[in-house]
C-alpha atoms as a PDB file:
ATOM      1  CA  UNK A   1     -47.017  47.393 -12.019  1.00  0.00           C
ATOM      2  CA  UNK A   2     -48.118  50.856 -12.216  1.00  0.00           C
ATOM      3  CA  UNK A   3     -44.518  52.234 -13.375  1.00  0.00           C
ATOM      4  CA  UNK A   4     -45.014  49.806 -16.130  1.00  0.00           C
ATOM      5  CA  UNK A   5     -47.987  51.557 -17.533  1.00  0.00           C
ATOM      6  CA  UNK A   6     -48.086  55.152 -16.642  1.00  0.00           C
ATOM      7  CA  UNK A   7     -47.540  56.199 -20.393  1.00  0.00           C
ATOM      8  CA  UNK A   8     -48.064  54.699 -23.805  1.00  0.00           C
ATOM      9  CA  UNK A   9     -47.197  55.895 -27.331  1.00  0.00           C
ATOM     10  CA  UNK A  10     -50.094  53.567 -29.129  1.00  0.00           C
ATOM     11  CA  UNK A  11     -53.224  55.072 -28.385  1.00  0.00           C
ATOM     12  CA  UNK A  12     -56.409  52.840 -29.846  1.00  0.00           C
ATOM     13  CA  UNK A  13     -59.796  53.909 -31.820  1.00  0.00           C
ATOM     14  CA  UNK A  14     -62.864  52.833 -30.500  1.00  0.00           C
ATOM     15  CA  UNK A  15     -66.721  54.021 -31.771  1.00  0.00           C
ATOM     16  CA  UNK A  16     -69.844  54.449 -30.045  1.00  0.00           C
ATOM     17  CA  UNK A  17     -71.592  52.105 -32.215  1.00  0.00           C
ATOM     18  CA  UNK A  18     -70.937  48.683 -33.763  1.00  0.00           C
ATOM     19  CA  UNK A  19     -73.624  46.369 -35.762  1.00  0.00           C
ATOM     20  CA  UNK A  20     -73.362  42.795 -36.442  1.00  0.00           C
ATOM     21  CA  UNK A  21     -73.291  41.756 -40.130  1.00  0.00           C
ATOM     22  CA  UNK A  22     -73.033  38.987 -42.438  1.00  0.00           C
ATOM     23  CA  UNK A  23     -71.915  38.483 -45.544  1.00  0.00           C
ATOM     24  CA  UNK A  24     -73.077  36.649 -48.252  1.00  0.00           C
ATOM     25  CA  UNK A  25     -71.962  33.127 -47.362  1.00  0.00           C
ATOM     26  CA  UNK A  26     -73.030  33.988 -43.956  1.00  0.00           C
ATOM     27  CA  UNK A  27     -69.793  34.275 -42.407  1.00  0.00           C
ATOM     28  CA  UNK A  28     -70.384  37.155 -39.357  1.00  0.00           C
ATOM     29  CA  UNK A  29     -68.493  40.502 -38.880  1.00  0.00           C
ATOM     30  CA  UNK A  30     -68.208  43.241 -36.448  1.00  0.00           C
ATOM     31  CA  UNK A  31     -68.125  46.865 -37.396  1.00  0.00           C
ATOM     32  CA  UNK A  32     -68.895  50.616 -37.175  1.00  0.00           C
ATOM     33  CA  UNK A  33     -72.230  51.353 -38.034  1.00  0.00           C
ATOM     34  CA  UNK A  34     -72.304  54.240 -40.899  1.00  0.00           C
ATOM     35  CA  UNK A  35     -73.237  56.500 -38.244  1.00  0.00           C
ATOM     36  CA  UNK A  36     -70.943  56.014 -35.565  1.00  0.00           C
ATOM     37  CA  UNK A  37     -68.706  58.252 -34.216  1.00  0.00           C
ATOM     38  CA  UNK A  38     -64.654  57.600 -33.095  1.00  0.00           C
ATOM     39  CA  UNK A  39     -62.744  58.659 -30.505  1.00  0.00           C
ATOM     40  CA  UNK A  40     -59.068  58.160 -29.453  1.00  0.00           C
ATOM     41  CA  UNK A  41     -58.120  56.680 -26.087  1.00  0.00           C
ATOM     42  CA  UNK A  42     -55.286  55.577 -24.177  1.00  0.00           C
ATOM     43  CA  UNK A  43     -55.770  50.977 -23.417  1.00  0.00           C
ATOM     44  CA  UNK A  44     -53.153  51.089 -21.400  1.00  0.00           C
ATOM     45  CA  UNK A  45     -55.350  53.593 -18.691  1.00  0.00           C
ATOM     46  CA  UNK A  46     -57.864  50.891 -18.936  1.00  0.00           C
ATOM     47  CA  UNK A  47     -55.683  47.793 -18.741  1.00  0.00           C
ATOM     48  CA  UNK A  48     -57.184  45.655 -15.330  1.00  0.00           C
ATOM     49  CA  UNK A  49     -60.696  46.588 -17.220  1.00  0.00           C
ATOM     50  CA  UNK A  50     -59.311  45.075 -20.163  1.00  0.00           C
ATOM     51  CA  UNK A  51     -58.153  42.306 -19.110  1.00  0.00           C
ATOM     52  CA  UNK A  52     -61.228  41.222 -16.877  1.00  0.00           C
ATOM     53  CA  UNK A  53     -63.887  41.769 -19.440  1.00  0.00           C
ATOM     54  CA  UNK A  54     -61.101  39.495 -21.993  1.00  0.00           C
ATOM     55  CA  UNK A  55     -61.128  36.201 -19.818  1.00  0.00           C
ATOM     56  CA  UNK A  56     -64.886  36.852 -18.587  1.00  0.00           C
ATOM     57  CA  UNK A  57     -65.740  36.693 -22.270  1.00  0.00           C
ATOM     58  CA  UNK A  58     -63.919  33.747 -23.213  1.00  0.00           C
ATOM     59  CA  UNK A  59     -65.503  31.992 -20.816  1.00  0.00           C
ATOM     60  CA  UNK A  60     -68.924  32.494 -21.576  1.00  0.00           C
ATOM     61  CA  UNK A  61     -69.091  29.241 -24.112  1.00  0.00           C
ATOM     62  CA  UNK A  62     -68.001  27.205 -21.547  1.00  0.00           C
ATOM     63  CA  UNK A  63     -70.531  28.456 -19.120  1.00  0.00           C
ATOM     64  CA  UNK A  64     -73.214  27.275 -21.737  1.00  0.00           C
ATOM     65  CA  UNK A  65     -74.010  31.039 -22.510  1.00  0.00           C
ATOM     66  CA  UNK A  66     -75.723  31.537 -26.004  1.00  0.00           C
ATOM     67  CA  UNK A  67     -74.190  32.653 -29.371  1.00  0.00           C
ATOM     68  CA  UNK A  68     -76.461  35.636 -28.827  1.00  0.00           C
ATOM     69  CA  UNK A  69     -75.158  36.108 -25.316  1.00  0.00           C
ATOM     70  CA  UNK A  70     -71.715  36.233 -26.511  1.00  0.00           C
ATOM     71  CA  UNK A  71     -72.053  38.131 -29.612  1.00  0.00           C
ATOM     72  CA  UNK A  72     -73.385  40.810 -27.057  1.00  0.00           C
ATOM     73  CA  UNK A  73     -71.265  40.795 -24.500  1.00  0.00           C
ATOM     74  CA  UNK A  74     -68.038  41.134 -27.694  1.00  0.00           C
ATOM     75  CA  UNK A  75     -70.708  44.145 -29.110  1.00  0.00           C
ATOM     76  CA  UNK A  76     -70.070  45.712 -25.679  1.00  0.00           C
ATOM     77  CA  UNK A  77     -66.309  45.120 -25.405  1.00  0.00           C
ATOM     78  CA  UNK A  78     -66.047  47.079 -28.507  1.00  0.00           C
ATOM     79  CA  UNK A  79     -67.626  49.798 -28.070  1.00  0.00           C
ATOM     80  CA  UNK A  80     -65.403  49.998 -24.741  1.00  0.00           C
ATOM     81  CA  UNK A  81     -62.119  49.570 -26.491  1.00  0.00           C
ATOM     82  CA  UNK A  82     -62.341  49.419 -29.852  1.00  0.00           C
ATOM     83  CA  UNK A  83     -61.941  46.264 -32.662  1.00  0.00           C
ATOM     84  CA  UNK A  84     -59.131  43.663 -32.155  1.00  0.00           C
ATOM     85  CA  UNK A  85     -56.878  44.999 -34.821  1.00  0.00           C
ATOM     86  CA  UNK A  86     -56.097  41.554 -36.331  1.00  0.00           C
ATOM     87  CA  UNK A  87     -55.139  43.012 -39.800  1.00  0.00           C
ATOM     88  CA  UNK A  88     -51.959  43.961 -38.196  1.00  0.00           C
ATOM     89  CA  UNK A  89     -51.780  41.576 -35.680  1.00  0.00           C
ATOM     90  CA  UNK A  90     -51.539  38.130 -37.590  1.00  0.00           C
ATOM     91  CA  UNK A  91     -49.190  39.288 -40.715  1.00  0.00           C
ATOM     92  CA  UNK A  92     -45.274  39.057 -39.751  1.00  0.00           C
ATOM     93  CA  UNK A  93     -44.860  43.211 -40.030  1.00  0.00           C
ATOM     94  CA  UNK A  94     -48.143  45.598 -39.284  1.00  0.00           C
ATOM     95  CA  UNK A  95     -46.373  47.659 -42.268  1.00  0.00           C
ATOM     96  CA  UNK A  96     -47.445  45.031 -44.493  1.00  0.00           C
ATOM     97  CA  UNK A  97     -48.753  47.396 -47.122  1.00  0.00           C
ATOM     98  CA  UNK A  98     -45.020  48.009 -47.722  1.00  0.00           C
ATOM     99  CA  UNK A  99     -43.867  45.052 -49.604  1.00  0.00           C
ATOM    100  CA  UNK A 100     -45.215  42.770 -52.754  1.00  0.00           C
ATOM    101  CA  UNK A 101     -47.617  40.662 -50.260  1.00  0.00           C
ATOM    102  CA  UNK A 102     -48.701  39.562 -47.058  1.00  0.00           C
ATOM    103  CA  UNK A 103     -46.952  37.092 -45.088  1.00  0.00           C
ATOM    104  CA  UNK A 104     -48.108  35.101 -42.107  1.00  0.00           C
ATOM    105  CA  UNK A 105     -46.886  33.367 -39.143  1.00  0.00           C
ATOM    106  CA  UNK A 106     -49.147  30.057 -37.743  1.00  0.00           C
ATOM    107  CA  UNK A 107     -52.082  31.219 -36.650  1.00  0.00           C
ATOM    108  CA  UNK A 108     -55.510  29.788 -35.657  1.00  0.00           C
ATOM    109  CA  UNK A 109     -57.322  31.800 -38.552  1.00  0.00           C
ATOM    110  CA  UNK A 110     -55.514  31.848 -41.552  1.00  0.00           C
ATOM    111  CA  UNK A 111     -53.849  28.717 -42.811  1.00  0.00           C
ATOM    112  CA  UNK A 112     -51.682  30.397 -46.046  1.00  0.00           C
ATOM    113  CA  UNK A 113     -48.317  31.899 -45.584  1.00  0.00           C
ATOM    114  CA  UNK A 114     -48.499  34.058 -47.758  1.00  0.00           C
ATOM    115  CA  UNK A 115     -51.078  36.263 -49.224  1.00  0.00           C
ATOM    116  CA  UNK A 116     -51.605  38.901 -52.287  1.00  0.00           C
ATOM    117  CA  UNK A 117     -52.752  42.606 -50.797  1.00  0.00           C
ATOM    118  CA  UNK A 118     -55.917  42.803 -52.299  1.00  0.00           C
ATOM    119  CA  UNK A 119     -57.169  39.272 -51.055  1.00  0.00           C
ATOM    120  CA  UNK A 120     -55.813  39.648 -47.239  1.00  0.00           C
ATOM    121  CA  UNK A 121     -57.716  43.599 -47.287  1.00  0.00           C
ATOM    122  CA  UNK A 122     -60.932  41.671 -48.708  1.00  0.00           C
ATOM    123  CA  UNK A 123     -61.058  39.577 -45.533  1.00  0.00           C
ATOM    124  CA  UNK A 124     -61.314  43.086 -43.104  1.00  0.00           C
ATOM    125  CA  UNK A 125     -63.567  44.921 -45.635  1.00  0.00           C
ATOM    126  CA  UNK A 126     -65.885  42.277 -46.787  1.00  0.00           C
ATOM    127  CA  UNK A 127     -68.950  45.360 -47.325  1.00  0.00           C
ATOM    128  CA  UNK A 128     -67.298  48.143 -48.550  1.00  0.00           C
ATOM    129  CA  UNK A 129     -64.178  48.089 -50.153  1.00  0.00           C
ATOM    130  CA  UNK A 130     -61.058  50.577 -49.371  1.00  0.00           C
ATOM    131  CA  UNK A 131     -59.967  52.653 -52.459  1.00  0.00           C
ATOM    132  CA  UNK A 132     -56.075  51.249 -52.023  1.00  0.00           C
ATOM    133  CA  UNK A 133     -53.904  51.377 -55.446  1.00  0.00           C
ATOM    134  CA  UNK A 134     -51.250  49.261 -54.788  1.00  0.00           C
ATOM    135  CA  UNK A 135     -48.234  48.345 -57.325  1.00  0.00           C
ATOM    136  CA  UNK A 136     -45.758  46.295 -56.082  1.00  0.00           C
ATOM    137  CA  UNK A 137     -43.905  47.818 -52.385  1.00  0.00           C
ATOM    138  CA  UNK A 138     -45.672  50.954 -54.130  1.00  0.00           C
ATOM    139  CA  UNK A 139     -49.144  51.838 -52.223  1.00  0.00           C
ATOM    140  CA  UNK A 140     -52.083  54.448 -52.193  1.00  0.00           C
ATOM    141  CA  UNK A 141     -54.759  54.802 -50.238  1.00  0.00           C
ATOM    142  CA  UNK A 142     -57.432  57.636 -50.273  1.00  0.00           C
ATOM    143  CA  UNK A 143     -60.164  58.616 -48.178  1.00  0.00           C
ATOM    144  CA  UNK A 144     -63.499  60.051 -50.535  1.00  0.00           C
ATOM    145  CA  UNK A 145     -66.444  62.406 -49.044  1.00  0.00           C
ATOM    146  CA  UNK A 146     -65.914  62.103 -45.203  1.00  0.00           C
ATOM    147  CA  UNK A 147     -64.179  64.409 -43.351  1.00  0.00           C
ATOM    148  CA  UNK A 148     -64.407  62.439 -39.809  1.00  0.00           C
ATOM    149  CA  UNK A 149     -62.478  59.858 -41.738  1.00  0.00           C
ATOM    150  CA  UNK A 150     -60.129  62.080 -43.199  1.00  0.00           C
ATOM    151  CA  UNK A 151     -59.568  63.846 -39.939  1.00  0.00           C
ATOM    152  CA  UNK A 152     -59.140  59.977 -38.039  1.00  0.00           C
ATOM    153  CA  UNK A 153     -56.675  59.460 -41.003  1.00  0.00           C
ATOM    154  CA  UNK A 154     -54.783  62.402 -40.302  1.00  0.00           C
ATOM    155  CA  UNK A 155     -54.617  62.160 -36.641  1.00  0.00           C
ATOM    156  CA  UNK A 156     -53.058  58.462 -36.776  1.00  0.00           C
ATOM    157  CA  UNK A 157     -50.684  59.354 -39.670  1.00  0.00           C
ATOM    158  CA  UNK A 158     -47.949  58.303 -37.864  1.00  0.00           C
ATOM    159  CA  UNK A 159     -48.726  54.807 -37.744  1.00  0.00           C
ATOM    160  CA  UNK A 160     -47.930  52.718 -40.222  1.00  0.00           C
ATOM    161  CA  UNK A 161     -50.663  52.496 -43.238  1.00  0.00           C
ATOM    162  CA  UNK A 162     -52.770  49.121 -42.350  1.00  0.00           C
ATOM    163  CA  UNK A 163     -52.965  50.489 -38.793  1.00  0.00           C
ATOM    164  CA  UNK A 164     -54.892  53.534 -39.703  1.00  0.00           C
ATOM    165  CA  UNK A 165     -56.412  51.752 -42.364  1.00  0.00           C
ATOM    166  CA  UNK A 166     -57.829  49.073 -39.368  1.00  0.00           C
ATOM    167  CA  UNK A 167     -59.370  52.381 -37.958  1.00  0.00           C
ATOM    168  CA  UNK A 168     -61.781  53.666 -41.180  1.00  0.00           C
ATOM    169  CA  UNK A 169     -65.731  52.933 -40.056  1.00  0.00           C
ATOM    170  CA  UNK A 170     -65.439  50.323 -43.022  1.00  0.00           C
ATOM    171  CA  UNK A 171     -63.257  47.868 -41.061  1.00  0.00           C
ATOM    172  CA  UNK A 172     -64.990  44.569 -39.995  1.00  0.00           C
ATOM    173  CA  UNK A 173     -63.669  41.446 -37.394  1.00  0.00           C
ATOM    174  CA  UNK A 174     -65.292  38.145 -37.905  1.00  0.00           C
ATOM    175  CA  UNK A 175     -67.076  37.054 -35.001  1.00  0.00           C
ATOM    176  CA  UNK A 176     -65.839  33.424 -34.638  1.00  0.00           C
ATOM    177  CA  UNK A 177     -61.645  34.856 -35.058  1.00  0.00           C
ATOM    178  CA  UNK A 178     -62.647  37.500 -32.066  1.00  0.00           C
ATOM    179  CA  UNK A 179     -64.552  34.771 -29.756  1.00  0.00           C
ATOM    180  CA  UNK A 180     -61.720  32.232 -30.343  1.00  0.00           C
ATOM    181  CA  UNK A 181     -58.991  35.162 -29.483  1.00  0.00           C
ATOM    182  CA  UNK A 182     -61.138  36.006 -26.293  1.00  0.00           C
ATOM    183  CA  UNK A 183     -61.096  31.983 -25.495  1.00  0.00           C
ATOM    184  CA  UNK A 184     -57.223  31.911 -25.508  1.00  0.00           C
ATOM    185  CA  UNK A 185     -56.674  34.419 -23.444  1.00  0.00           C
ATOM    186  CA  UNK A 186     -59.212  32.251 -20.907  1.00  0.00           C
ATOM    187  CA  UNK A 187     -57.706  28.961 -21.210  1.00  0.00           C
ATOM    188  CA  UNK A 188     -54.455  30.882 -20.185  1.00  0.00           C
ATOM    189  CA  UNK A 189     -55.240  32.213 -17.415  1.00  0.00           C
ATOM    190  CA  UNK A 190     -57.116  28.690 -16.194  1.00  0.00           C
ATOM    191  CA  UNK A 191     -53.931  26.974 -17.122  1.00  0.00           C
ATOM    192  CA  UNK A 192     -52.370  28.778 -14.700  1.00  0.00           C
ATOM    193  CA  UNK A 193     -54.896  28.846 -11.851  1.00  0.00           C
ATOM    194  CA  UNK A 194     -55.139  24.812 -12.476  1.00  0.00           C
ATOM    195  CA  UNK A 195     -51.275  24.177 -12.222  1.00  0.00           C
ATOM    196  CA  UNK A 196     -50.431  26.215  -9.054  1.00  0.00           C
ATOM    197  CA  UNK A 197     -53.951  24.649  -7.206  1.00  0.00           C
ATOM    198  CA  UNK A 198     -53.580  21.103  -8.438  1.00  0.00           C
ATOM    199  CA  UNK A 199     -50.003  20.748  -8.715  1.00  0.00           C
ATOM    200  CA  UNK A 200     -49.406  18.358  -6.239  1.00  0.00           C
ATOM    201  CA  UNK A 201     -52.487  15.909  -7.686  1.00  0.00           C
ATOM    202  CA  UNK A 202     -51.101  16.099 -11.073  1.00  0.00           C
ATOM    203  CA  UNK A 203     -48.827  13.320 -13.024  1.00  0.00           C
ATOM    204  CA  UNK A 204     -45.273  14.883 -14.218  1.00  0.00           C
ATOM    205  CA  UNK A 205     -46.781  14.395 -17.491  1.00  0.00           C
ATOM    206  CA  UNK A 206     -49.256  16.540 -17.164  1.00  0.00           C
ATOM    207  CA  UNK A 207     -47.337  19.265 -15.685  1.00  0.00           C
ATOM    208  CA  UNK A 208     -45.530  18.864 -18.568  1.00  0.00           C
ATOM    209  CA  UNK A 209     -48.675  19.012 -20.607  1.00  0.00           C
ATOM    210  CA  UNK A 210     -49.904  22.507 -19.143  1.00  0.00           C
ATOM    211  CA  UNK A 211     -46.073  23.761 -19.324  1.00  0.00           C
ATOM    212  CA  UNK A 212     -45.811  23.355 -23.092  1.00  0.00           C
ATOM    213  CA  UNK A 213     -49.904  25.004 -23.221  1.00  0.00           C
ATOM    214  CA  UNK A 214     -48.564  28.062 -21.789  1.00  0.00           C
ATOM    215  CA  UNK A 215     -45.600  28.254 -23.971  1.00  0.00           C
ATOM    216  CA  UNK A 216     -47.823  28.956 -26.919  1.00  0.00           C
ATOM    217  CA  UNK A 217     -49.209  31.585 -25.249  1.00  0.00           C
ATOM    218  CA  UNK A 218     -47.886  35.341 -26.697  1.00  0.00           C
ATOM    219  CA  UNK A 219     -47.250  37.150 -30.434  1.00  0.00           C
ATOM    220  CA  UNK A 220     -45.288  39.378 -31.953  1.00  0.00           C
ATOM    221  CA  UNK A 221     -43.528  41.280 -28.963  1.00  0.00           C
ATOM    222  CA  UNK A 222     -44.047  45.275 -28.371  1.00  0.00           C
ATOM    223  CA  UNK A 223     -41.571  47.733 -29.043  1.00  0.00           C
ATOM    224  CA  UNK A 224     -40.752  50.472 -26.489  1.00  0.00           C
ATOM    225  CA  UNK A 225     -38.673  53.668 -25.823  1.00  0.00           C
ATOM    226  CA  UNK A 226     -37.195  55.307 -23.312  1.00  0.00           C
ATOM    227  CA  UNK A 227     -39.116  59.406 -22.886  1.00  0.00           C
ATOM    228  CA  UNK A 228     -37.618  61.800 -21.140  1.00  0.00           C
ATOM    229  CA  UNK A 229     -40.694  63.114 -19.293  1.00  0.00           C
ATOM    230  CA  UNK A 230     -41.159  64.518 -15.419  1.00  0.00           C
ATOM    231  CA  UNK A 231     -39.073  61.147 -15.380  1.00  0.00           C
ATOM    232  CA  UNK A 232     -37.509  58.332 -17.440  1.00  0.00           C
ATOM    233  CA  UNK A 233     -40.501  56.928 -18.614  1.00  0.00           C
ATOM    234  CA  UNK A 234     -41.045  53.319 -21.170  1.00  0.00           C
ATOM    235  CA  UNK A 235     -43.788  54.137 -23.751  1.00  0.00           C
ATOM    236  CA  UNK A 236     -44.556  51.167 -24.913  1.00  0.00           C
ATOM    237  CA  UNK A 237     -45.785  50.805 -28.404  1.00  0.00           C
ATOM    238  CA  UNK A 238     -47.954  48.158 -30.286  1.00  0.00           C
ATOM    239  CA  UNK A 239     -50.060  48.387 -33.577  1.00  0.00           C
ATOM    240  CA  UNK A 240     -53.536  46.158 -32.510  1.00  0.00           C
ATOM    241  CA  UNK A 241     -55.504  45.845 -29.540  1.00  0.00           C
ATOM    242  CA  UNK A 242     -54.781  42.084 -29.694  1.00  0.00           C
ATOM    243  CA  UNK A 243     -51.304  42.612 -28.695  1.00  0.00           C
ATOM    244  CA  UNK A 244     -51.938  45.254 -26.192  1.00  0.00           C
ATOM    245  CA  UNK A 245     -54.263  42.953 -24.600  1.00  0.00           C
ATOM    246  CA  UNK A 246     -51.418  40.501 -24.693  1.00  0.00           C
ATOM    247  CA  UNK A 247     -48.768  42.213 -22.938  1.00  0.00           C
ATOM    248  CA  UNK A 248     -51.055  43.739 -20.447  1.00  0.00           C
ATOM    249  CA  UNK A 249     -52.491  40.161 -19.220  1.00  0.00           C
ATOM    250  CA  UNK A 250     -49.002  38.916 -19.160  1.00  0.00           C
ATOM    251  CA  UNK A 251     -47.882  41.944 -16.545  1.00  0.00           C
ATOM    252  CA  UNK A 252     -51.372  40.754 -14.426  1.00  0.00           C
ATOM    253  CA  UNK A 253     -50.474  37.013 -15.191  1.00  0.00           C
ATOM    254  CA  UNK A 254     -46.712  37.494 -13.263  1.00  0.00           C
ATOM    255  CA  UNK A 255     -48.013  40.238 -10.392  1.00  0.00           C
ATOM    256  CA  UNK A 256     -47.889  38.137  -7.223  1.00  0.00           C
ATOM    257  CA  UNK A 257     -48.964  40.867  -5.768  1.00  0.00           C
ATOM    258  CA  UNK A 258     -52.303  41.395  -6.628  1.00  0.00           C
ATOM    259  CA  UNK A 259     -52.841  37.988  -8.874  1.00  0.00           C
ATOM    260  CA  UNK A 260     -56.073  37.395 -11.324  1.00  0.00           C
ATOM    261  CA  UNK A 261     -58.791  34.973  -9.291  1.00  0.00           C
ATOM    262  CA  UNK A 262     -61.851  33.645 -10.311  1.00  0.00           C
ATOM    263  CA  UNK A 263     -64.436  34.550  -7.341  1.00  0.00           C
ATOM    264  CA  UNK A 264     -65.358  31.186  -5.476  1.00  0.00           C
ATOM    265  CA  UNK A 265     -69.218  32.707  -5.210  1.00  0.00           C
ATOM    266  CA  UNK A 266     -70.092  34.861  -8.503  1.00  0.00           C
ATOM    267  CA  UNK A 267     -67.429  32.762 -10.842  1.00  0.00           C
ATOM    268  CA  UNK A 268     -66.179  36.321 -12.250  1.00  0.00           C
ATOM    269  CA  UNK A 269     -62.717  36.975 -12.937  1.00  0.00           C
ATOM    270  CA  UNK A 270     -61.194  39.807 -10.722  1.00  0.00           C
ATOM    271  CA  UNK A 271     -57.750  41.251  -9.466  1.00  0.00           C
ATOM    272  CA  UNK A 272     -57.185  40.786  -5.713  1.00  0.00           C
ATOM    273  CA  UNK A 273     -56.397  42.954  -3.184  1.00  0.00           C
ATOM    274  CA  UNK A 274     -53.920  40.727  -2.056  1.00  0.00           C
ATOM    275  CA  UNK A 275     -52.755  37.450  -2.691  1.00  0.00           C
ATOM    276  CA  UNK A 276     -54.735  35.477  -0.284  1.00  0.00           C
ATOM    277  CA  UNK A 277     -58.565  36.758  -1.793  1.00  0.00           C
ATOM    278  CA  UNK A 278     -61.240  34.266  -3.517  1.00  0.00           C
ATOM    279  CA  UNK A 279     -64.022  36.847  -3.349  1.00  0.00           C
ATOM    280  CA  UNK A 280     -64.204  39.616  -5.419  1.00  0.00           C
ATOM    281  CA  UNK A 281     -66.087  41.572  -3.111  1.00  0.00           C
ATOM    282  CA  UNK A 282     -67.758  41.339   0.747  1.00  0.00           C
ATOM    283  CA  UNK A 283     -70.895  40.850  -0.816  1.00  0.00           C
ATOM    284  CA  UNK A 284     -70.224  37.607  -2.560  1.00  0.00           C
ATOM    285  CA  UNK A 285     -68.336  36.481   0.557  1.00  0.00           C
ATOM    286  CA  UNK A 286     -71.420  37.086   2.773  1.00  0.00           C
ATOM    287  CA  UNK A 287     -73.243  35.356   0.089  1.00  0.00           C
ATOM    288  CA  UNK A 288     -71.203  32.630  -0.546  1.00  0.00           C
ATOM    289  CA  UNK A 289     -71.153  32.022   3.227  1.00  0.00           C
ATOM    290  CA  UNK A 290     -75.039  32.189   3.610  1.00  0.00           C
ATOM    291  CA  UNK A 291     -75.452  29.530   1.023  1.00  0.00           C
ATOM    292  CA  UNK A 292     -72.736  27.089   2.559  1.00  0.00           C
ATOM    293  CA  UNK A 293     -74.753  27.706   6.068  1.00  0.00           C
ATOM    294  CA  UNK A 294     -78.259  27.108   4.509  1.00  0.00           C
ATOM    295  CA  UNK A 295     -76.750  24.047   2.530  1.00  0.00           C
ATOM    296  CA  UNK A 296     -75.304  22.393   5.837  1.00  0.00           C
ATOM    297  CA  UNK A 297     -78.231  22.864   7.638  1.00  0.00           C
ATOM    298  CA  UNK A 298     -80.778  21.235   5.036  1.00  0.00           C
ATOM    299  CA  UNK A 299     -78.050  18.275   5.217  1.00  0.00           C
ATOM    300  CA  UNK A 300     -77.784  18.220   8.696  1.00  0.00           C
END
């Protein structure tokens, strides 16, 4: 696993502030507030982090946790890694701003399949508007009166154009797209747990059932190279967090090694130390066993 990730070519933005906001039909975003500040990290150094704080998340609805709750904890996520990116994510190519229009895949957000420019930009920069001249495969963007932008802009110019465009402080997610991406990724990895635990209580039918669940699972696929480093080394590389997110739970998903559990005691997701853990530390084990104790002896 750790060969796998010891180098990266798609390093993500993240800032150190976001705000909630709506627009006015009262659909909610996420974004930079004007003041925040961005900085450039590596995902890929944070991946098991990542991951966790991914499933823990898209579980909180069905733990009955509020809207408020969740909107928090999502808040919190980004200021750890940054937005989603799924302006690059959904469209078939994240060099979209390349040809005549948009085109989409299925997806769970965005039922077209096929957009103009200017409408599929509106729908990431519902407050403030990018200044993007754009004439036919022909396309200009420019960046007016802030030089932390300008300086962001020229750091990621070798991405392609919608990927550093995702990264400008005017760049919003809607709330319910990034709770129901963060939801996936939890029914997933519970799809999994489920079938190996109650495999032998299920109807073939229902194996079936999960089987074809999981197979849904997954997006466009990463591209990587080979760099000659100290050593032959992959650098992988992917333009939104979304997909990052993706390949790195899949690695996790497939390490028998040191699998994802949920902790019998606390109900957290963790990675274990080995295969045989259900705790995700000796504190919730002690715990966990003081409750059972105190539970059999009120019964008793």
């Amino acid at each position: 696993m750790k060969n796998l990730f010891e180098r990266t070519s798609s390093n993500w933005v993240r800032y150190s502030e976001y705000e909630w906001k709506e627009t006015e039909d009262g659909t909610l975003y996420l974004t930079p507030t004007k003041t925040a500040q961005p900085s450039i990290y590596d995902p890929l150094s944070e991946y098991q982090r990542i991951v966790l704080d991914a499933i823990n998340i898209g579980r909180m609805e069905s733990q009955k946790k509020t809207p408020q709750e969740i909107q928090k904890a999502i808040q919190q996520f980004a200021v750890k890694y940054g937005l989603l990116g799924f302006m690059t994510a959904l469209p078939t190519t994240p060099g979209f701003m390349d040809y005549e229009a948009v085109y989409l895949p299925k997806n769970h957000f965005i039922r077209e399949e096929s957009m103009s420019t200017e409408d599929y930009l509106n729908l990431f920069f519902p407050f403030d508007k990018p200044d993007v001249v754009k004439r036919g495969v022909e396309s200009m963007w420019n960046i007016h009166n802030d030089r932390v932008m300008m300086a962001l802009a020229m750091t990621m110019s070798d991405k392609p154009m919608a990927v550093n465009m995702s990264f400008q402080r005017e760049y919003a997610e809607r709330y319910e797209w990034m709770k129901q991406q963060f939801i996936d990724i939890a029914f997933t990895h519970l799809t999994s747990v489920l079938f190996y635990e109650d495999y032998d209580t299920m109807t073939p039918e229902q194996r079936l059932l999960m089987q074809q669940g999981m197979e849904a699972f997954g997006g466009i696929a990463p591209t990587y190279r080979i760099a000659l480093l100290d050593k032959p080394t992959i650098v992988w590389d992917f333009h939104s967090l979304i997909l990052g997110v993706q390949m790195m739970f899949s690695f996790m998903l497939t390490d028998t090694e040191k699998p994802i559990r949920i902790c019998k005691h606390c109900l957290q997701t963790f990675v274990a130390s080995r295969p045989s853990a259900i705790f995700c530390s000796p504190q919730c084990k002690n715990k966990y066993n003081v409750y059972k104790s105190r539970a059999k002896d009120k019964k008793e």
